[in-house]
C-alpha atoms as a PDB file:
ATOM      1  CA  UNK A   1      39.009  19.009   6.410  1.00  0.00           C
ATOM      2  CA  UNK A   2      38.783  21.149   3.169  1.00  0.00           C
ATOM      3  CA  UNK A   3      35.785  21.260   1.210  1.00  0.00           C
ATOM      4  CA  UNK A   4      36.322  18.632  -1.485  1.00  0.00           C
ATOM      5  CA  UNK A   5      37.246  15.988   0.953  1.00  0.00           C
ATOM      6  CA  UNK A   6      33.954  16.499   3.025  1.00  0.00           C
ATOM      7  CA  UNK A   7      31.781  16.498  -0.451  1.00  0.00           C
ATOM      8  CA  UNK A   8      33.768  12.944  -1.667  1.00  0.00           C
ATOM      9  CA  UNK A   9      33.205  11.528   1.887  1.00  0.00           C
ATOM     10  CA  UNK A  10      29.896  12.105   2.013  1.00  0.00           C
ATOM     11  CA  UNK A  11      29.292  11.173  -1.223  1.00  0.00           C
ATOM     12  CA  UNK A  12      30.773   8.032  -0.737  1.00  0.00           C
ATOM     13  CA  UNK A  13      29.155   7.264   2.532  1.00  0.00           C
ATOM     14  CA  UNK A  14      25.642   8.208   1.282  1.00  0.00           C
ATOM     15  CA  UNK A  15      26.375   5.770  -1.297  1.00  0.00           C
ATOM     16  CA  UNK A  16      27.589   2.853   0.435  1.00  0.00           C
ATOM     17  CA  UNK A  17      24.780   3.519   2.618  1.00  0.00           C
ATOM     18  CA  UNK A  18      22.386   2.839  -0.299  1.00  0.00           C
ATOM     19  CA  UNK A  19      24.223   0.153  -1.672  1.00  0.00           C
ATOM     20  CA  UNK A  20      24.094  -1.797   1.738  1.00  0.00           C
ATOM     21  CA  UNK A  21      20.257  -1.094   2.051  1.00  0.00           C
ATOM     22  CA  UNK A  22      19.446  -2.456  -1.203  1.00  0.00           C
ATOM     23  CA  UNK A  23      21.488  -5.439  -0.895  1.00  0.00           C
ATOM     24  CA  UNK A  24      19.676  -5.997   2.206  1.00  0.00           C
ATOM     25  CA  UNK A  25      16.099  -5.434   0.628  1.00  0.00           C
ATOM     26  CA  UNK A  26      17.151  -7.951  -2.086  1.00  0.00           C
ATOM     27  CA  UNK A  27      18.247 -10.520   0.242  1.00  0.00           C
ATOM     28  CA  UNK A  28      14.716 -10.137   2.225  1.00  0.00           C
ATOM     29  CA  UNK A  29      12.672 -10.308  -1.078  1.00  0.00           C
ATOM     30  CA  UNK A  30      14.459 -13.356  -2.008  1.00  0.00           C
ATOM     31  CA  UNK A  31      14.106 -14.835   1.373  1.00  0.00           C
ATOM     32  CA  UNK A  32      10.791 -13.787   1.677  1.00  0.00           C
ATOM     33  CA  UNK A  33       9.196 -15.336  -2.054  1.00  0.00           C
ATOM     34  CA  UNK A  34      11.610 -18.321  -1.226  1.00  0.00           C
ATOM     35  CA  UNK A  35       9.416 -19.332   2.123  1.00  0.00           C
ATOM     36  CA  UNK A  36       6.391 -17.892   0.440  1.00  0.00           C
ATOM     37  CA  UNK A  37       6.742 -19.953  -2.555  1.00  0.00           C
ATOM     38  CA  UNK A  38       9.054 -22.640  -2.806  1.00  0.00           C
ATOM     39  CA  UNK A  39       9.615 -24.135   0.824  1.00  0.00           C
ATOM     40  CA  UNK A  40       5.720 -24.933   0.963  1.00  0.00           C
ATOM     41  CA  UNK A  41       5.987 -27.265  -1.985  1.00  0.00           C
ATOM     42  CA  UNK A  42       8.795 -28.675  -0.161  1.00  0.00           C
ATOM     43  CA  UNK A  43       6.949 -29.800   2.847  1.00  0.00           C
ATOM     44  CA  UNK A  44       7.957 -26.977   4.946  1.00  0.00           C
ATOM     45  CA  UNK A  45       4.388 -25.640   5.115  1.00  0.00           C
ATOM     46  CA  UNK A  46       2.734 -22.241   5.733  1.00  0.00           C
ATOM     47  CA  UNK A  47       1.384 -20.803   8.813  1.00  0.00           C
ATOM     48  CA  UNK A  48      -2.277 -20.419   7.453  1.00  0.00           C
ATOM     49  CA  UNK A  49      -4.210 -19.462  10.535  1.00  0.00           C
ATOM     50  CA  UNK A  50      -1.535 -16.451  11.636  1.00  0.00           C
ATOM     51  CA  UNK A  51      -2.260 -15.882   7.651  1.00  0.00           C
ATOM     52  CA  UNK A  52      -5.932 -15.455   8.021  1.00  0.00           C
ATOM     53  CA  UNK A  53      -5.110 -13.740  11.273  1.00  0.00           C
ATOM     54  CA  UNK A  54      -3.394 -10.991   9.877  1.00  0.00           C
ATOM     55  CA  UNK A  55      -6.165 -10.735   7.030  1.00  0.00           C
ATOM     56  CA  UNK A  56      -8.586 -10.279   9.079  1.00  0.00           C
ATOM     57  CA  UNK A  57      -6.495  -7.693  10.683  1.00  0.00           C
ATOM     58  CA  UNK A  58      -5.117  -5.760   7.222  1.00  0.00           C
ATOM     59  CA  UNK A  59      -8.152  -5.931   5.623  1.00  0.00           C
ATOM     60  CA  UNK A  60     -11.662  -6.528   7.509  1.00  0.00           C
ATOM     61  CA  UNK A  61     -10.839  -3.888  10.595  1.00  0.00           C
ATOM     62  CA  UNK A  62      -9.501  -1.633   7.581  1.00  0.00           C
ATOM     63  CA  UNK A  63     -12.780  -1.854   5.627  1.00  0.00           C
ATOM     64  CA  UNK A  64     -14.766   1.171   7.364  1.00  0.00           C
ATOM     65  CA  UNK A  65     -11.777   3.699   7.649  1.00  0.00           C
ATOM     66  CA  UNK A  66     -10.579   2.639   3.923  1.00  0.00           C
ATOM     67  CA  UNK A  67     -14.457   2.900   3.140  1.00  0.00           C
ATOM     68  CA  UNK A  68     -15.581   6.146   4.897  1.00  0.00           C
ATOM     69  CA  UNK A  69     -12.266   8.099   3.777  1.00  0.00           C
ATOM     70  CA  UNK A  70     -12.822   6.718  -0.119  1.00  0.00           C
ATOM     71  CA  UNK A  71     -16.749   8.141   0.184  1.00  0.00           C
ATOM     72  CA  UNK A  72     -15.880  11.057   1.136  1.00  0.00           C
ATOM     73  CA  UNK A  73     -13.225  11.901  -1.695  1.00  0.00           C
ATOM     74  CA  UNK A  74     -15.537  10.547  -4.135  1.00  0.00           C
ATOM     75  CA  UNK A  75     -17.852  13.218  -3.125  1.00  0.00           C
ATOM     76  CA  UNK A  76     -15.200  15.682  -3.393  1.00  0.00           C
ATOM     77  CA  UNK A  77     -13.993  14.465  -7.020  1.00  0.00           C
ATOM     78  CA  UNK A  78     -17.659  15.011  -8.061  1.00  0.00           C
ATOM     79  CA  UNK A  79     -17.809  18.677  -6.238  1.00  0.00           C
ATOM     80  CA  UNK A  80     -14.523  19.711  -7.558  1.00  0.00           C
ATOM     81  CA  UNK A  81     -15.068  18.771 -11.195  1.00  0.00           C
ATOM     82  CA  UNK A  82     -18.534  19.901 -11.195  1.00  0.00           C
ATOM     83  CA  UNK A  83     -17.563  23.206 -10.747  1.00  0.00           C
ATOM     84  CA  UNK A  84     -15.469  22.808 -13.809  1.00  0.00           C
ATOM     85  CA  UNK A  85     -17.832  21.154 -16.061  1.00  0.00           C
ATOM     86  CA  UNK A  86     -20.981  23.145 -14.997  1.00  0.00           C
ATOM     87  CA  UNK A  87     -19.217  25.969 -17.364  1.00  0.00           C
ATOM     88  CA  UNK A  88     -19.800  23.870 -20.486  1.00  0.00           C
ATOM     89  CA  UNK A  89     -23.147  22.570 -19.214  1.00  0.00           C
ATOM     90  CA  UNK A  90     -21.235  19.190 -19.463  1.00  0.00           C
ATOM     91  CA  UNK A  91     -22.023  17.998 -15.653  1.00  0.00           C
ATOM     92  CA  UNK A  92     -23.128  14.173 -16.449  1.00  0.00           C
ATOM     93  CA  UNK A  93     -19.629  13.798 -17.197  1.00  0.00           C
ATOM     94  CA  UNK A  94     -19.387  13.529 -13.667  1.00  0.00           C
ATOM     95  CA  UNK A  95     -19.702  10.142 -13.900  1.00  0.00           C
ATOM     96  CA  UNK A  96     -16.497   9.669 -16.238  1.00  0.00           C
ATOM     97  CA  UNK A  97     -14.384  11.220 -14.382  1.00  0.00           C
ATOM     98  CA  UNK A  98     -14.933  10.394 -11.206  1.00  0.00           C
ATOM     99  CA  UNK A  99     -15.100   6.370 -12.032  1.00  0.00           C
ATOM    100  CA  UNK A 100     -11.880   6.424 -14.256  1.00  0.00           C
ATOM    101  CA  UNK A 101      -9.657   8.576 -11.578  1.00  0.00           C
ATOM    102  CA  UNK A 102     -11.291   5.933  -8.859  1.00  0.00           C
ATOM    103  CA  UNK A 103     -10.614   2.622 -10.649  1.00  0.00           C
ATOM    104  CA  UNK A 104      -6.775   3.986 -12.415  1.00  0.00           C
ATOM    105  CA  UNK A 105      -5.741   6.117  -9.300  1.00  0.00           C
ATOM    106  CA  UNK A 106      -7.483   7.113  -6.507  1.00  0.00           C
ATOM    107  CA  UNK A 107      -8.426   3.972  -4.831  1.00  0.00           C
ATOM    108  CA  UNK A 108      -5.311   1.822  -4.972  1.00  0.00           C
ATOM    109  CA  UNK A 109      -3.542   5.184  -4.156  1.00  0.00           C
ATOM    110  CA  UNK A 110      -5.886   6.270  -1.122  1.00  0.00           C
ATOM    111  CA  UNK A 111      -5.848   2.259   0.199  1.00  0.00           C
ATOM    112  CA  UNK A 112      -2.202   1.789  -0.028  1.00  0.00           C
ATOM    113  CA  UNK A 113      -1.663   5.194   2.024  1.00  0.00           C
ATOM    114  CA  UNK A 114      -3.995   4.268   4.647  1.00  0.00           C
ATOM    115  CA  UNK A 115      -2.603   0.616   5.091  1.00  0.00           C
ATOM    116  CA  UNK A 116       0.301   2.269   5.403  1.00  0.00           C
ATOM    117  CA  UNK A 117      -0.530   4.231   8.405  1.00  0.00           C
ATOM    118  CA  UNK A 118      -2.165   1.593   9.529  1.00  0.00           C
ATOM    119  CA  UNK A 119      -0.595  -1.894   9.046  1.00  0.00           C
ATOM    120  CA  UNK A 120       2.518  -0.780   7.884  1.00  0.00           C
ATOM    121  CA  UNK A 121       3.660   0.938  10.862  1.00  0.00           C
ATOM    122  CA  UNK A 122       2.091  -1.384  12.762  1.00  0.00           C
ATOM    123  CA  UNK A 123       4.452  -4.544  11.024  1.00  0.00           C
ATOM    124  CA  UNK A 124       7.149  -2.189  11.990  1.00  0.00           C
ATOM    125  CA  UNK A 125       6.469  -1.824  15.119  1.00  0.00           C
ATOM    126  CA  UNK A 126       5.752  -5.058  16.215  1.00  0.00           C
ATOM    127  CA  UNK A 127       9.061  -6.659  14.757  1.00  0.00           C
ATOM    128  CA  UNK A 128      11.097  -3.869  16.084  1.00  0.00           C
ATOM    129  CA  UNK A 129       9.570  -4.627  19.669  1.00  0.00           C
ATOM    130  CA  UNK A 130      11.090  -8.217  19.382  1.00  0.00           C
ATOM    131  CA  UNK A 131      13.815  -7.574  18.333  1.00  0.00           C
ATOM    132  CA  UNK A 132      14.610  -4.794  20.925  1.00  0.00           C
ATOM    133  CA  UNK A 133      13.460  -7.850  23.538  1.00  0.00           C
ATOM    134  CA  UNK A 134      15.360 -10.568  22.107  1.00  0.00           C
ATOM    135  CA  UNK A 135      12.503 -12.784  20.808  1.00  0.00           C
ATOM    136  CA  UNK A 136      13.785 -12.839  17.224  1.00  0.00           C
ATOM    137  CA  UNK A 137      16.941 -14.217  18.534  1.00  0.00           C
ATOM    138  CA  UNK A 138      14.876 -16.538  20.710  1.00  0.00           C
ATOM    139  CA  UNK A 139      13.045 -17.980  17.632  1.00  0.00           C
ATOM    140  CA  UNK A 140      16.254 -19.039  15.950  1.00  0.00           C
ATOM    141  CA  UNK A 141      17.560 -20.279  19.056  1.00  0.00           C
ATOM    142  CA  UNK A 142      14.403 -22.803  18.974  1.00  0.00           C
ATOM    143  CA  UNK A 143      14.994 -23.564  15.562  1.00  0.00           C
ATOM    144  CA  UNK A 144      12.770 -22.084  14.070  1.00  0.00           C
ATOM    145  CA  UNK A 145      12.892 -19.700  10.949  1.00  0.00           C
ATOM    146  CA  UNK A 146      11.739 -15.737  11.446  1.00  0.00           C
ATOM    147  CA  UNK A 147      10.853 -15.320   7.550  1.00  0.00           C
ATOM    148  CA  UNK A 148       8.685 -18.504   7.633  1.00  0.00           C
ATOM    149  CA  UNK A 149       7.173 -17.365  11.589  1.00  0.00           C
ATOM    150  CA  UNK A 150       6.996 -13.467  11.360  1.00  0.00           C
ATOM    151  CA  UNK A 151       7.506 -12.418   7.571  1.00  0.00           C
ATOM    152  CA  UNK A 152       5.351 -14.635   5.253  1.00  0.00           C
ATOM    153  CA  UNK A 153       1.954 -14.384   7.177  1.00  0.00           C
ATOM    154  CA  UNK A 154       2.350 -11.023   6.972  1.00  0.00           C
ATOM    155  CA  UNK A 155       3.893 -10.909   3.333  1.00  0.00           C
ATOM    156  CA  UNK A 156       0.599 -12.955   1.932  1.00  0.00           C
ATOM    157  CA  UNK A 157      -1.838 -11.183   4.425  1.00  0.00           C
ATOM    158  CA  UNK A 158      -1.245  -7.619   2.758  1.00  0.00           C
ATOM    159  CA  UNK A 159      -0.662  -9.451  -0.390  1.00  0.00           C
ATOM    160  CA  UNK A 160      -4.748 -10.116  -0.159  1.00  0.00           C
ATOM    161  CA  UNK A 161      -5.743  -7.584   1.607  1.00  0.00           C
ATOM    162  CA  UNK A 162      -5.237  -4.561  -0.352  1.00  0.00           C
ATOM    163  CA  UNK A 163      -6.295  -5.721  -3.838  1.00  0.00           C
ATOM    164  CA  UNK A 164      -9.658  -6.737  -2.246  1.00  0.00           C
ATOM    165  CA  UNK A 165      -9.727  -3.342  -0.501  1.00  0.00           C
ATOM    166  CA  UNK A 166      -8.845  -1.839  -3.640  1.00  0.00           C
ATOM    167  CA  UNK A 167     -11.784  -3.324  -5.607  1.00  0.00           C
ATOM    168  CA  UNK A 168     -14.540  -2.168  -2.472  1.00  0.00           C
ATOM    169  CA  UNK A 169     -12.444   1.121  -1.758  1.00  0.00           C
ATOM    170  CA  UNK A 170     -13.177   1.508  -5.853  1.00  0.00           C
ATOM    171  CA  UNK A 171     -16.859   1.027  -5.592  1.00  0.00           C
ATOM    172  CA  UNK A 172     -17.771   3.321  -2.605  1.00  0.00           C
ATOM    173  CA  UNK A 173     -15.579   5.642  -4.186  1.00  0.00           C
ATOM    174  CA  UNK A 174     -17.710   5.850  -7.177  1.00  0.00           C
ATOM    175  CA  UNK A 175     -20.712   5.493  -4.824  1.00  0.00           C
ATOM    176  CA  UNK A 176     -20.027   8.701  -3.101  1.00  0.00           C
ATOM    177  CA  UNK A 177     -19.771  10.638  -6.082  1.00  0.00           C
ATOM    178  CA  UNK A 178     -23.038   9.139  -7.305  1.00  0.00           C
ATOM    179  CA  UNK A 179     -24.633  10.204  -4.012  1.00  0.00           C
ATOM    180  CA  UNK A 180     -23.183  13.841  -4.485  1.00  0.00           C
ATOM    181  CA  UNK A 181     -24.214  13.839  -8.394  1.00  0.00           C
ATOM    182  CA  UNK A 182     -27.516  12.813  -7.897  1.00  0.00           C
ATOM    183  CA  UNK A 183     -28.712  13.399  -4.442  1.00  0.00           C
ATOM    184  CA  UNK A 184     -27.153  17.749  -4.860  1.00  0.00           C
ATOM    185  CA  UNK A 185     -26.390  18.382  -8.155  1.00  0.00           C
ATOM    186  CA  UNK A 186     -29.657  16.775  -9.949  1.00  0.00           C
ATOM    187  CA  UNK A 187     -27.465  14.737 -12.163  1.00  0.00           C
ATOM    188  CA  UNK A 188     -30.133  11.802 -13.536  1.00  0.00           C
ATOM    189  CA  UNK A 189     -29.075   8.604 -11.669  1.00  0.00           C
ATOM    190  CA  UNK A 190     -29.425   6.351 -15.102  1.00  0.00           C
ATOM    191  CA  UNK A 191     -27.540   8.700 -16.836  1.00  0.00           C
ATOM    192  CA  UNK A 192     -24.439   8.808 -14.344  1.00  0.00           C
ATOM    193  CA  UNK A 193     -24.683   4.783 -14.396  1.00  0.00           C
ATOM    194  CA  UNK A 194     -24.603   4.542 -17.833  1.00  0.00           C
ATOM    195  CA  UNK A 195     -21.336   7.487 -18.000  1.00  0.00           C
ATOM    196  CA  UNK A 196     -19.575   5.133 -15.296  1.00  0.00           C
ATOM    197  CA  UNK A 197     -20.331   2.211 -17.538  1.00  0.00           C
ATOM    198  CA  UNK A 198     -19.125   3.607 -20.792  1.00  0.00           C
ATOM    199  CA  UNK A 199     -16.495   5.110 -19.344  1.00  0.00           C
ATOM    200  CA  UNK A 200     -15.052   2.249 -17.647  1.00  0.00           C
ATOM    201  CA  UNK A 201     -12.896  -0.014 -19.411  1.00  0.00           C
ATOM    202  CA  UNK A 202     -10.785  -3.677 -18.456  1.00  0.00           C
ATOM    203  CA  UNK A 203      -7.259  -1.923 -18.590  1.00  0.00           C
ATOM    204  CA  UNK A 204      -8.449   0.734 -15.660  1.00  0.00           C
ATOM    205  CA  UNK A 205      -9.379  -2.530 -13.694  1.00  0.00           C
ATOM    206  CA  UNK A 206      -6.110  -4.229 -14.407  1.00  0.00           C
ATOM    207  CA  UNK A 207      -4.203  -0.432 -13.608  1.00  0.00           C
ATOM    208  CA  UNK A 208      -5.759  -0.747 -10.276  1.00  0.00           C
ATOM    209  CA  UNK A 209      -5.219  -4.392  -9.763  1.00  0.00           C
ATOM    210  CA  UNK A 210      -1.644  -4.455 -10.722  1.00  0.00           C
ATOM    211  CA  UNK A 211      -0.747  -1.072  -8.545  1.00  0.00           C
ATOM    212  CA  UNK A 212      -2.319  -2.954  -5.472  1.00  0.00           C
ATOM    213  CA  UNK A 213      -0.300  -5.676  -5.694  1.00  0.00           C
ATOM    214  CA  UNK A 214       3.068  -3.630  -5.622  1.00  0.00           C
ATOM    215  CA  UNK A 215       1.602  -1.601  -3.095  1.00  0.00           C
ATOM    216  CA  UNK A 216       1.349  -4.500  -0.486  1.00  0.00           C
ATOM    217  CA  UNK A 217       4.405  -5.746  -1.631  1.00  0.00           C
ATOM    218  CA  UNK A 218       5.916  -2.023  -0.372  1.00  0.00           C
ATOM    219  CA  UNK A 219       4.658  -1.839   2.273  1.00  0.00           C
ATOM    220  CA  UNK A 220       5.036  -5.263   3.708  1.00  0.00           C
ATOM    221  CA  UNK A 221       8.488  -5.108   3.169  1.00  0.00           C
ATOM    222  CA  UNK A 222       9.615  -1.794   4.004  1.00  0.00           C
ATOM    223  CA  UNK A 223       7.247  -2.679   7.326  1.00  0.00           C
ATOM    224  CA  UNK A 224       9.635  -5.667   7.883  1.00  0.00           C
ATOM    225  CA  UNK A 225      13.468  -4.294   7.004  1.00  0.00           C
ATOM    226  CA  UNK A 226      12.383  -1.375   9.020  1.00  0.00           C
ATOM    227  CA  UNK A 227      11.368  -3.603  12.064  1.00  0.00           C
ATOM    228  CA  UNK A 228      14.909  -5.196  11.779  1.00  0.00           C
ATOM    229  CA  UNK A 229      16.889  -2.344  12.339  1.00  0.00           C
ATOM    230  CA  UNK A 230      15.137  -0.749  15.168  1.00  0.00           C
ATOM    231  CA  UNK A 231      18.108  -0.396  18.096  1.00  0.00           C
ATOM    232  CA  UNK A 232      18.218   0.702  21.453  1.00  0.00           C
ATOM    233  CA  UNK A 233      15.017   0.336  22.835  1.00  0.00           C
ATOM    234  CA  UNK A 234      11.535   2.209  22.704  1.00  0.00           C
ATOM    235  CA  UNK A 235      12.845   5.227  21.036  1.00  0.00           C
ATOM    236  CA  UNK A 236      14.457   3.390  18.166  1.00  0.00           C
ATOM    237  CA  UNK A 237      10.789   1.541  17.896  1.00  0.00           C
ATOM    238  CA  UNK A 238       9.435   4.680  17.094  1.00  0.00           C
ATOM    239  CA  UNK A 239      11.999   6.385  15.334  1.00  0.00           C
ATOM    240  CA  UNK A 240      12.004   3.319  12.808  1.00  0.00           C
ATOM    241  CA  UNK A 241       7.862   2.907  12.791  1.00  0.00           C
ATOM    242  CA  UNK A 242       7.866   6.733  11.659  1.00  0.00           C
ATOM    243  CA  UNK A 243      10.646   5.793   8.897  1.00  0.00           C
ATOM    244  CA  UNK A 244       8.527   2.986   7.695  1.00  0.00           C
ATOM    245  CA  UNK A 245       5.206   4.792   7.234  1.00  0.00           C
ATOM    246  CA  UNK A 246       7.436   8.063   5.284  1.00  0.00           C
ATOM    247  CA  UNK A 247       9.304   5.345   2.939  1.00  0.00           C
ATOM    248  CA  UNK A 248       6.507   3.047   2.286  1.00  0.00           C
ATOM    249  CA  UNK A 249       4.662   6.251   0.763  1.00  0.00           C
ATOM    250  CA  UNK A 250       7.300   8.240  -0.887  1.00  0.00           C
ATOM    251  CA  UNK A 251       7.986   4.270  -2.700  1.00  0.00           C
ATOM    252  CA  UNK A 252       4.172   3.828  -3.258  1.00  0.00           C
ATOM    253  CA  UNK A 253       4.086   7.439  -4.926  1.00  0.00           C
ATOM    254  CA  UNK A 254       7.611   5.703  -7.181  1.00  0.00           C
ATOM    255  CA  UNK A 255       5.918   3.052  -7.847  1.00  0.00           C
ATOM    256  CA  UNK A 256       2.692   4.635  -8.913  1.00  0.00           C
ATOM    257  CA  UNK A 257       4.346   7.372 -11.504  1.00  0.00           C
ATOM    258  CA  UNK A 258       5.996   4.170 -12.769  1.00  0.00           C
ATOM    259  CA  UNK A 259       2.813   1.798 -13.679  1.00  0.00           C
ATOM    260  CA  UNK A 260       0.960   4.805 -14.729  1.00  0.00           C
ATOM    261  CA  UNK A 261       3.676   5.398 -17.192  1.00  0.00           C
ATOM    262  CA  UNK A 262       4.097   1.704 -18.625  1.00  0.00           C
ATOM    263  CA  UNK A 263       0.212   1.571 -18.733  1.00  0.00           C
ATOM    264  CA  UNK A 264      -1.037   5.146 -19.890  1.00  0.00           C
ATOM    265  CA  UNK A 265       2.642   6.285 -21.849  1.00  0.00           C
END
């Protein structure tokens, strides 16, 4: 096989490859918003309880990992950029900068990641398990539809659960570098309220909100298509679980450079 004919065929099969897997990712989004959205108004109904069920799962046993890791980098903003600003004797801007990097970046980013490792491996996992044991094909067999049983609970769970994350994983955030700012560096507590205040405006909020939304849509999906392929057994549970968690972020980090640039550019 000379050279050129290795570089075309691999070429060719990387991008057939590609073009399969996001045919395949359309078909599941349109699937998915279809029972999510349309078949409910139809009559077909939704499957509220596993919905809560997974809420409760996604987002309330979340809260205190979400909320200790989101202190502790808030404390570490204020740290790191108080050693910058001490040099102009500018240290209540503190405040600024640790609020507007929370509420624009930091939180969605820092949530999203975590639910990642967390629920989006776990989505993975869990459909790969059934499929590897045959369940999935037992559901259709008793009529009834995997996107409506296993996909939308899920799909509207994380569609919840990290924006409301997002707004408490925001708060501590700014509450650990207000515990930093005041409690060791003597920063006045009204003035670093009244920075975050100022400094705050409705377009970080909506930054935040928006990149949440798209987060849990990434991750709930790559979570699912991921869960679908798994093959042959345990090891292909894993190997896919792994894939889901590395893909989810590397899209969430896409997907982040791409709002940041339609809101801030």
């Amino acid at each position: 096989m000379t050279p050129f004919v290795y570089v075309v065929g691999t070429t060719g099969r990387v991008s057939l490859n590609v073009a399969y897997a996001l045919a395949r990712v359309c078909v599941l989004m349109v699937d998915t918003a279809n029972w999510t959205f349309i078949q409910p108004l139809r009559g077909r109904g939704l499957r509220l309880k596993a919905v809560v069920f997974n809420f409760v799962e996604y987002g309330v046993n979340s809260l205190p990992i979400v909320g200790l890791i989101c202190f502790l980098i808030g404390a570490i903003m204020a740290m790191q950029s108080a050693y910058q600003l001490a040099r102009f004797g500018a240290t209540q801007y503190i405040a600024n900068l640790v609020g507007v990097a929370a509420m624009r970046e930091l939180a969605p980013l820092m949530t999203a990641i975590l639910l990642t490792g967390r629920s989006g491996s776990a989505i993975a996992a869990e459909i790969g398990t059934m499929k590897v044991a045959e369940e999935i094909d037992a559901l259709e067999v008793m009529g009834l539809n995997p996107t409506k049983f296993l996909i939308v609970p899920k799909f509207l769970a994380m569609l919840f659960a990290i924006p409301c994350l997002t707004v408490m994983a925001t708060f501590i955030m700014i509450s650990g570098g207000y515990a930093l700012s005041v409690g060791v560096l003597g920063v006045d507590s009204g003035v670093y309220l009244d920075n975050t205040i100022d400094a705050l405006q409705a377009k970080d909020f909506v930054t935040g909100m928006t990149k949440s939304v798209f987060f849990a849509i990434v991750i709930c999906l790559v979570g699912v298509y991921r869960g679908f392929q798994v093959e042959g057994g345990a090891e292909g549970v894993g190997r896919m679980t792994t894939s889901s968690v590395v893909t989810s972020i590397f899209l969430i980090i896409i997907v982040d450079l791409i709002f940041t640039a339609l809101f801030f550019f």
